[in-house]
N, C-alpha and C. Protein backbone atom coordinates (compact mmCIF):
# COMPACT_ATOMS: atom_id res chain seq x y z
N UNK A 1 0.98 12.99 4.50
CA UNK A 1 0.12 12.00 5.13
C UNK A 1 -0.48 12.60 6.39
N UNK A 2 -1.95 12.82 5.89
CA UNK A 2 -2.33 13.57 7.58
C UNK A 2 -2.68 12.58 8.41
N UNK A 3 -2.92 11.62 8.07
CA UNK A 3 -4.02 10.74 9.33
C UNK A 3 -2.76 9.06 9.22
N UNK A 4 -1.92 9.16 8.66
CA UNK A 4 -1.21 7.67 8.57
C UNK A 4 0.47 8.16 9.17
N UNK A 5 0.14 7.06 9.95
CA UNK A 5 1.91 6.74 10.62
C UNK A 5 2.67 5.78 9.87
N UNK A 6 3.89 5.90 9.12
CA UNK A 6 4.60 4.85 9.17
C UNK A 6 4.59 3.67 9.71
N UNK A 7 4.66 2.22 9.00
CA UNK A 7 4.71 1.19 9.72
C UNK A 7 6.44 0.29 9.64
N UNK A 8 6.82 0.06 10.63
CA UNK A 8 8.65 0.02 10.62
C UNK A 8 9.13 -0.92 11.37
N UNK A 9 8.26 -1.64 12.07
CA UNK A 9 8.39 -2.27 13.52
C UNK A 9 8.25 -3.71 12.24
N UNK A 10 9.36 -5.04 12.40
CA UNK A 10 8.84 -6.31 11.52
C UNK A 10 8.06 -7.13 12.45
N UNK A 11 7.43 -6.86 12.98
CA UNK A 11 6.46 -7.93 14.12
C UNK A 11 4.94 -7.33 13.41
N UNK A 12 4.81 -5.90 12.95
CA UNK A 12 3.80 -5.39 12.52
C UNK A 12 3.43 -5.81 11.24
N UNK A 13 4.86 -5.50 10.41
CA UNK A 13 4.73 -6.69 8.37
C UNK A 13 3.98 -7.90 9.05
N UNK A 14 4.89 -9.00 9.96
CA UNK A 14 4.62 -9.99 9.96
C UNK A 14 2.93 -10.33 9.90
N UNK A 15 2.64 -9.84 11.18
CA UNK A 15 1.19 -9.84 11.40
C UNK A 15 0.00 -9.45 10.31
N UNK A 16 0.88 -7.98 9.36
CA UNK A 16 -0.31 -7.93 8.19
C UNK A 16 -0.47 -9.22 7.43
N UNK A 17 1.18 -10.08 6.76
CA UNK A 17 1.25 -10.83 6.21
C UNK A 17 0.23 -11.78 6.76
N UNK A 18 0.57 -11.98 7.97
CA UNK A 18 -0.02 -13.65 8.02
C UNK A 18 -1.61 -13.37 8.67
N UNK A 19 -2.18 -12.17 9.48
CA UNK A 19 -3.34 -12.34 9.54
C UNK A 19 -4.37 -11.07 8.58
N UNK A 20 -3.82 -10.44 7.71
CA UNK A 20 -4.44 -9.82 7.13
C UNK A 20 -5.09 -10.47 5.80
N UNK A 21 -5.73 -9.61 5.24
CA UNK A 21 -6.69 -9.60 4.13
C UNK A 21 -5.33 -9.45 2.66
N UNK A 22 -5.91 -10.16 1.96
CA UNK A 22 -4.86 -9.66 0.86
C UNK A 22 -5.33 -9.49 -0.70
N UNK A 23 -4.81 -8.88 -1.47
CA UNK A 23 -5.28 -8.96 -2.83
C UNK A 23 -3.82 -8.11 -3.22
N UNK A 24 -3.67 -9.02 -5.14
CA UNK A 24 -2.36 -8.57 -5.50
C UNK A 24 -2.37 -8.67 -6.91
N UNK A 25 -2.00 -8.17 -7.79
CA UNK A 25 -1.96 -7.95 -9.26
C UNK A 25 -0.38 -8.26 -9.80
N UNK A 26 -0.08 -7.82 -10.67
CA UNK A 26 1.16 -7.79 -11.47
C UNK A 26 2.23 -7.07 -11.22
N UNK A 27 1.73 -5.88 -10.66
CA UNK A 27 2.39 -4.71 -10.09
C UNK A 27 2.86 -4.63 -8.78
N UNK A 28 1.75 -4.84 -7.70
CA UNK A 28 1.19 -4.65 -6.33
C UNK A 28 0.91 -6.20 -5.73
N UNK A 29 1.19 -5.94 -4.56
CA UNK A 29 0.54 -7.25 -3.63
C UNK A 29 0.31 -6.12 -2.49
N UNK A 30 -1.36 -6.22 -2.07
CA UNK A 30 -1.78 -5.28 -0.81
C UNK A 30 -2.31 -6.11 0.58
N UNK A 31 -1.83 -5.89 1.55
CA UNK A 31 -2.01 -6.47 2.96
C UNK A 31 -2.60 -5.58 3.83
N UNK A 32 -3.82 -6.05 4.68
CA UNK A 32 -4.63 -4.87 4.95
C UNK A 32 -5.19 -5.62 6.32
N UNK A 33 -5.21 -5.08 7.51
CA UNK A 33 -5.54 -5.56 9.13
C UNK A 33 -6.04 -4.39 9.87
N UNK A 34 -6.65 -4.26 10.35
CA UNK A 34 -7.37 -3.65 11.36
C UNK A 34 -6.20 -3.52 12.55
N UNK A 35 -6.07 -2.19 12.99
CA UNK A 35 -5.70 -2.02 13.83
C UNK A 35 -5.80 -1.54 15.30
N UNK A 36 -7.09 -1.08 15.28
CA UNK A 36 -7.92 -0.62 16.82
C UNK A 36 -7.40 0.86 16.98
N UNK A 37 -6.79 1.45 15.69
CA UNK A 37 -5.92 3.05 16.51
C UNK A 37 -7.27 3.72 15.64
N UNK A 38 -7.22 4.88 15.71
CA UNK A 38 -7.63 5.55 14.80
C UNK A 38 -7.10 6.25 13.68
N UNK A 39 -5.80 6.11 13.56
CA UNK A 39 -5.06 6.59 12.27
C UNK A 39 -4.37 4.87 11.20
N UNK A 40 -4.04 5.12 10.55
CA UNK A 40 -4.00 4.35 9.32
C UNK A 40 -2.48 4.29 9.44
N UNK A 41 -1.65 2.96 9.57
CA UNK A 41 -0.42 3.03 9.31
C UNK A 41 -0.03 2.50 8.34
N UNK A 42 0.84 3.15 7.26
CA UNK A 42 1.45 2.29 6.03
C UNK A 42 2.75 1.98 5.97
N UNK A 43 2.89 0.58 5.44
CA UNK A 43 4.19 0.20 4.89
C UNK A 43 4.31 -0.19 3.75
N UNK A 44 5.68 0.03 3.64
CA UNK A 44 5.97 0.27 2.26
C UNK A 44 7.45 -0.91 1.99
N UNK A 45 7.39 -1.87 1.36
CA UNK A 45 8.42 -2.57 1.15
C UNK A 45 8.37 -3.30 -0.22
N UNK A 46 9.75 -2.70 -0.82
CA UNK A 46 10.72 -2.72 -2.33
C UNK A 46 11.34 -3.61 -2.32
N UNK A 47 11.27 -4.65 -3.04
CA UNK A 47 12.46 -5.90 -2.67
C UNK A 47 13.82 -5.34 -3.65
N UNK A 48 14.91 -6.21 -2.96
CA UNK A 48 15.80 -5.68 -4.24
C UNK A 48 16.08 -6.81 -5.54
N UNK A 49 14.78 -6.99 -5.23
CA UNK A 49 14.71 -7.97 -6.56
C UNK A 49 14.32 -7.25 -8.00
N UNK A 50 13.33 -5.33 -7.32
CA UNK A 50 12.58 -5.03 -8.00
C UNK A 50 13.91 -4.12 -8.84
N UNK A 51 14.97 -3.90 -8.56
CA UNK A 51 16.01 -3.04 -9.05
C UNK A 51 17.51 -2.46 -8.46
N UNK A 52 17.53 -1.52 -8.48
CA UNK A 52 19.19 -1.11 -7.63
C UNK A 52 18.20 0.75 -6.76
N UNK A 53 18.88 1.00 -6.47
CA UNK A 53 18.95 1.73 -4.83
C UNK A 53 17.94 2.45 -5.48
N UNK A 54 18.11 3.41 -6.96
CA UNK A 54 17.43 4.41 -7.10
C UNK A 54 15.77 3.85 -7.59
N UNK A 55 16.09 3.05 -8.46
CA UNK A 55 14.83 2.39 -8.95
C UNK A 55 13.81 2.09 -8.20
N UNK A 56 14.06 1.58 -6.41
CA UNK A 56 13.20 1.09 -5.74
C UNK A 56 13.39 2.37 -5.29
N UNK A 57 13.78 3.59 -4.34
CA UNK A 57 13.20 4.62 -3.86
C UNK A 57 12.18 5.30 -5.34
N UNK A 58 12.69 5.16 -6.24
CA UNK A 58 11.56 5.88 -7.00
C UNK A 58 10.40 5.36 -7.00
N UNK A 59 10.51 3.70 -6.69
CA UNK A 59 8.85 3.35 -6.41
C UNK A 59 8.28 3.59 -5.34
N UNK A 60 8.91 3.60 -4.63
CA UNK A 60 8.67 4.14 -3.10
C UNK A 60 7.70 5.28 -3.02
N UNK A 61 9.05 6.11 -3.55
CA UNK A 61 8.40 7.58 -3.28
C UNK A 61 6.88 7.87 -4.18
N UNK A 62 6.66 6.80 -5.50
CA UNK A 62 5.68 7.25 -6.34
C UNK A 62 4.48 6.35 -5.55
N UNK A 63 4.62 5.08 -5.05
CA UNK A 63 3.49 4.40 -3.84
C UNK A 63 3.17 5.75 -3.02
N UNK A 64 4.41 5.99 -2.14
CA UNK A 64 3.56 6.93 -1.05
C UNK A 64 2.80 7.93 -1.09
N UNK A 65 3.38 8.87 -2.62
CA UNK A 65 2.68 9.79 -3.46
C UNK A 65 0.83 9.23 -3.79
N UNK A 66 1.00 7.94 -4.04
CA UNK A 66 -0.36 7.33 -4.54
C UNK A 66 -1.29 7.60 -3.26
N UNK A 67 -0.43 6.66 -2.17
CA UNK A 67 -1.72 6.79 -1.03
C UNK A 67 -2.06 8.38 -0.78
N UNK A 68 -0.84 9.18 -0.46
CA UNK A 68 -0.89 10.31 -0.21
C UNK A 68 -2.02 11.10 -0.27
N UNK A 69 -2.27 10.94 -1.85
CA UNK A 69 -3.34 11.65 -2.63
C UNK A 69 -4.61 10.79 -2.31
N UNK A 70 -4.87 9.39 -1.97
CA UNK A 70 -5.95 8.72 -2.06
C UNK A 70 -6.37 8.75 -0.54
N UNK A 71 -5.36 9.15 0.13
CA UNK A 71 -5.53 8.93 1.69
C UNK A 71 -7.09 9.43 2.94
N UNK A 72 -7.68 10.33 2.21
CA UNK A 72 -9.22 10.74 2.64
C UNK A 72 -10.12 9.43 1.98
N UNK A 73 -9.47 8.58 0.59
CA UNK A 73 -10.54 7.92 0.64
C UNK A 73 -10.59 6.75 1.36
N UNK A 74 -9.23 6.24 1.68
CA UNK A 74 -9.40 5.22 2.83
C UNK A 74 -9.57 5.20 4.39
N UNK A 75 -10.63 4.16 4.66
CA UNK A 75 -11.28 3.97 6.21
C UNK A 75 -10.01 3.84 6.79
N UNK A 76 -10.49 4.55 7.97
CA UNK A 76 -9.68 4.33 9.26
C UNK A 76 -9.13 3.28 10.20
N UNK A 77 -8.06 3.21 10.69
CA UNK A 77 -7.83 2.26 11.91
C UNK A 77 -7.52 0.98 10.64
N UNK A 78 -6.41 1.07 9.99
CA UNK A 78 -6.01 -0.07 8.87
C UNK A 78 -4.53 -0.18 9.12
N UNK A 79 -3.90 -1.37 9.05
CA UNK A 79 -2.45 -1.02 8.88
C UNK A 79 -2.53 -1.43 7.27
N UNK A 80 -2.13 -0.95 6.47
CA UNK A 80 -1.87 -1.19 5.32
C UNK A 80 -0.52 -1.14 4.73
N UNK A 81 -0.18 -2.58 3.97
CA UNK A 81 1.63 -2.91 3.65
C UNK A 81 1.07 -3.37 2.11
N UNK A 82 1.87 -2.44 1.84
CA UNK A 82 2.12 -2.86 0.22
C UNK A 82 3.51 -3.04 -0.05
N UNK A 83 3.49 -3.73 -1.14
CA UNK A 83 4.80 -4.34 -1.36
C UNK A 83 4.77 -4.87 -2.69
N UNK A 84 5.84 -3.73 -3.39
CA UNK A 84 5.91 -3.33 -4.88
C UNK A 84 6.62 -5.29 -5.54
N UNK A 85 6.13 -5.56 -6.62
CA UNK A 85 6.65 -6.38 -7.07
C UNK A 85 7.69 -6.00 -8.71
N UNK A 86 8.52 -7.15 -9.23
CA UNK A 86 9.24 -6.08 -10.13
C UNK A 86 8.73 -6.08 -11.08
N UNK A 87 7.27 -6.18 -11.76
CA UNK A 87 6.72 -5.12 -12.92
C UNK A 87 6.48 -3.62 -12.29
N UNK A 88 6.81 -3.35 -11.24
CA UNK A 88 6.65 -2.35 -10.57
C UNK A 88 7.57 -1.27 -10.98
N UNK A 89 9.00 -1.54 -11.32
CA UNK A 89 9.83 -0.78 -11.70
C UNK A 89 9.20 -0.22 -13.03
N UNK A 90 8.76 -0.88 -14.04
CA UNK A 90 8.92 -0.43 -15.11
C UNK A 90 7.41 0.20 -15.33
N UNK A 91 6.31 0.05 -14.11
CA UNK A 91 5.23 0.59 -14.33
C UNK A 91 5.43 2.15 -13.94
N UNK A 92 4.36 2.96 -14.97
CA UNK A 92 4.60 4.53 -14.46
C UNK A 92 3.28 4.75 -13.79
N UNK A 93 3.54 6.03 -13.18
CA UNK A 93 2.77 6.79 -11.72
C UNK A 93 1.09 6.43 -12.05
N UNK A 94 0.65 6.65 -13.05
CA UNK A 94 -0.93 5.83 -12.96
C UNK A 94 -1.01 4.82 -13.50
N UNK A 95 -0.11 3.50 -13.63
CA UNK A 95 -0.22 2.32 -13.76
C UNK A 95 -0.11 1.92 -12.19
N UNK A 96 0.33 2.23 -11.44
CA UNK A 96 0.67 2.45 -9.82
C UNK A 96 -0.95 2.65 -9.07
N UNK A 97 -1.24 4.09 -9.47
CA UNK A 97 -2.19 4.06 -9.18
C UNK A 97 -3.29 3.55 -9.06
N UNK A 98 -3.68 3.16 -10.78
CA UNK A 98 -4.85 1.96 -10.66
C UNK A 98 -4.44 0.96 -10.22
N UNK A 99 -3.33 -0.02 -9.89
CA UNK A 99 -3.40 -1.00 -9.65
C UNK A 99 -3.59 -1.12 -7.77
N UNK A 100 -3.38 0.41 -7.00
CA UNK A 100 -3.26 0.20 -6.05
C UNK A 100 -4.95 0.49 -5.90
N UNK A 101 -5.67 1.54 -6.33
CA UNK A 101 -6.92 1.89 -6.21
C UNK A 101 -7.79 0.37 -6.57
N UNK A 102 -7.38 -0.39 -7.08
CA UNK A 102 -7.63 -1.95 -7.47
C UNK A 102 -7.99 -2.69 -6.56
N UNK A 103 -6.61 -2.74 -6.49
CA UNK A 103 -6.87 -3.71 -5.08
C UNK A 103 -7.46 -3.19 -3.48
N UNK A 104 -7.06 -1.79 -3.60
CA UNK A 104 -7.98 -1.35 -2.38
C UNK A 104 -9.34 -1.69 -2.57
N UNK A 105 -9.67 -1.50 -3.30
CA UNK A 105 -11.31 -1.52 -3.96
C UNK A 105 -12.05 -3.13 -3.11
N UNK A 106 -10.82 -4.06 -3.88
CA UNK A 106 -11.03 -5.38 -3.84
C UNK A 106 -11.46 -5.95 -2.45
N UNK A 107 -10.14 -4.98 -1.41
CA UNK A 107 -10.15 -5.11 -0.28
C UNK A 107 -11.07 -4.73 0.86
N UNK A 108 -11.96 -3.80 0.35
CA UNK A 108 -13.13 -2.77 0.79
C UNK A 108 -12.46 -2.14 1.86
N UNK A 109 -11.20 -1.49 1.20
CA UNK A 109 -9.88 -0.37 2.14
C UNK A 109 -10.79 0.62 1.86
N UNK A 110 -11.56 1.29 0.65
CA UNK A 110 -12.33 2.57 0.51
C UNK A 110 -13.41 2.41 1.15
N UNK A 111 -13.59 4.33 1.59
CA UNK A 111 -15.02 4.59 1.67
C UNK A 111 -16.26 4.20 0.78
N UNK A 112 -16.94 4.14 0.52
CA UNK A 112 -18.37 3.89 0.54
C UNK A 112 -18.30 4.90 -1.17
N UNK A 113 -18.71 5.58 -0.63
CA UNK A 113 -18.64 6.63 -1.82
C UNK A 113 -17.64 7.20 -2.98
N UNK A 114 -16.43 6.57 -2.48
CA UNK A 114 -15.40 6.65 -3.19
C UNK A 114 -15.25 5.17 -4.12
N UNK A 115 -16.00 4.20 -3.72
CA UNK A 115 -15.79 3.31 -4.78
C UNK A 115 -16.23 3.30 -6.44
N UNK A 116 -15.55 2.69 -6.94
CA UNK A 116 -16.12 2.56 -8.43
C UNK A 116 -16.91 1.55 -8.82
């Protein structure tokens, strides 16, 4: 992640939750706020509804992998919290993907030129 900080602080979830933008599918629910920084902070939260210890770090790690790679196409100064739901476990790495490139889309989280 070159340009995104971790988001870890629960006063920061809270605030995406309740004053951000949202859009959410089957897979994904995405929360998206402006933050005035110039880098992009993400969070990432697995309920343990979605499985047991390993199941949710593997979604974890395959979300952060997603933005990772998508991370030049999203605008700046966003806190962005996603938060895997449990068709999430059983979805694989580009069912993840589109559903997150989805809802970013939805959200107008992408650049300009990167949309579909």
């Amino acid at each position: 992640m070159k340009k995104t900080v971790s988001l870890k602080e629960n006063h920061l979830f809270r605030r995406a939750y309740n004053r951000g933008k949202t859009a959410a599918d089957s897979r994904l629910a995405l929360y998206v706020r402006g933050n005035g920084r110039k880098e992009n902070r993400l969070g990432l939260t697995v309920s343990t509804k979605v499985g047991c210890a390993v199941v949710r770090n593997r979604v974890r790690r395959r979300l952060r992998e997603v933005y990772r790679l998508h991370e030049d196409q999203v605008l700046g100064g966003r806190d962005v919290v996603v938060v895997a739901r449990t068709r999430a476990a059983s979805s694989d790495y580009h069912q993840l993907e589109k559903s997150f490139l989805r809802l970013a889309d939805k959200l107008d989280l992408l650049k300009k030129e990167n949309r579909a």
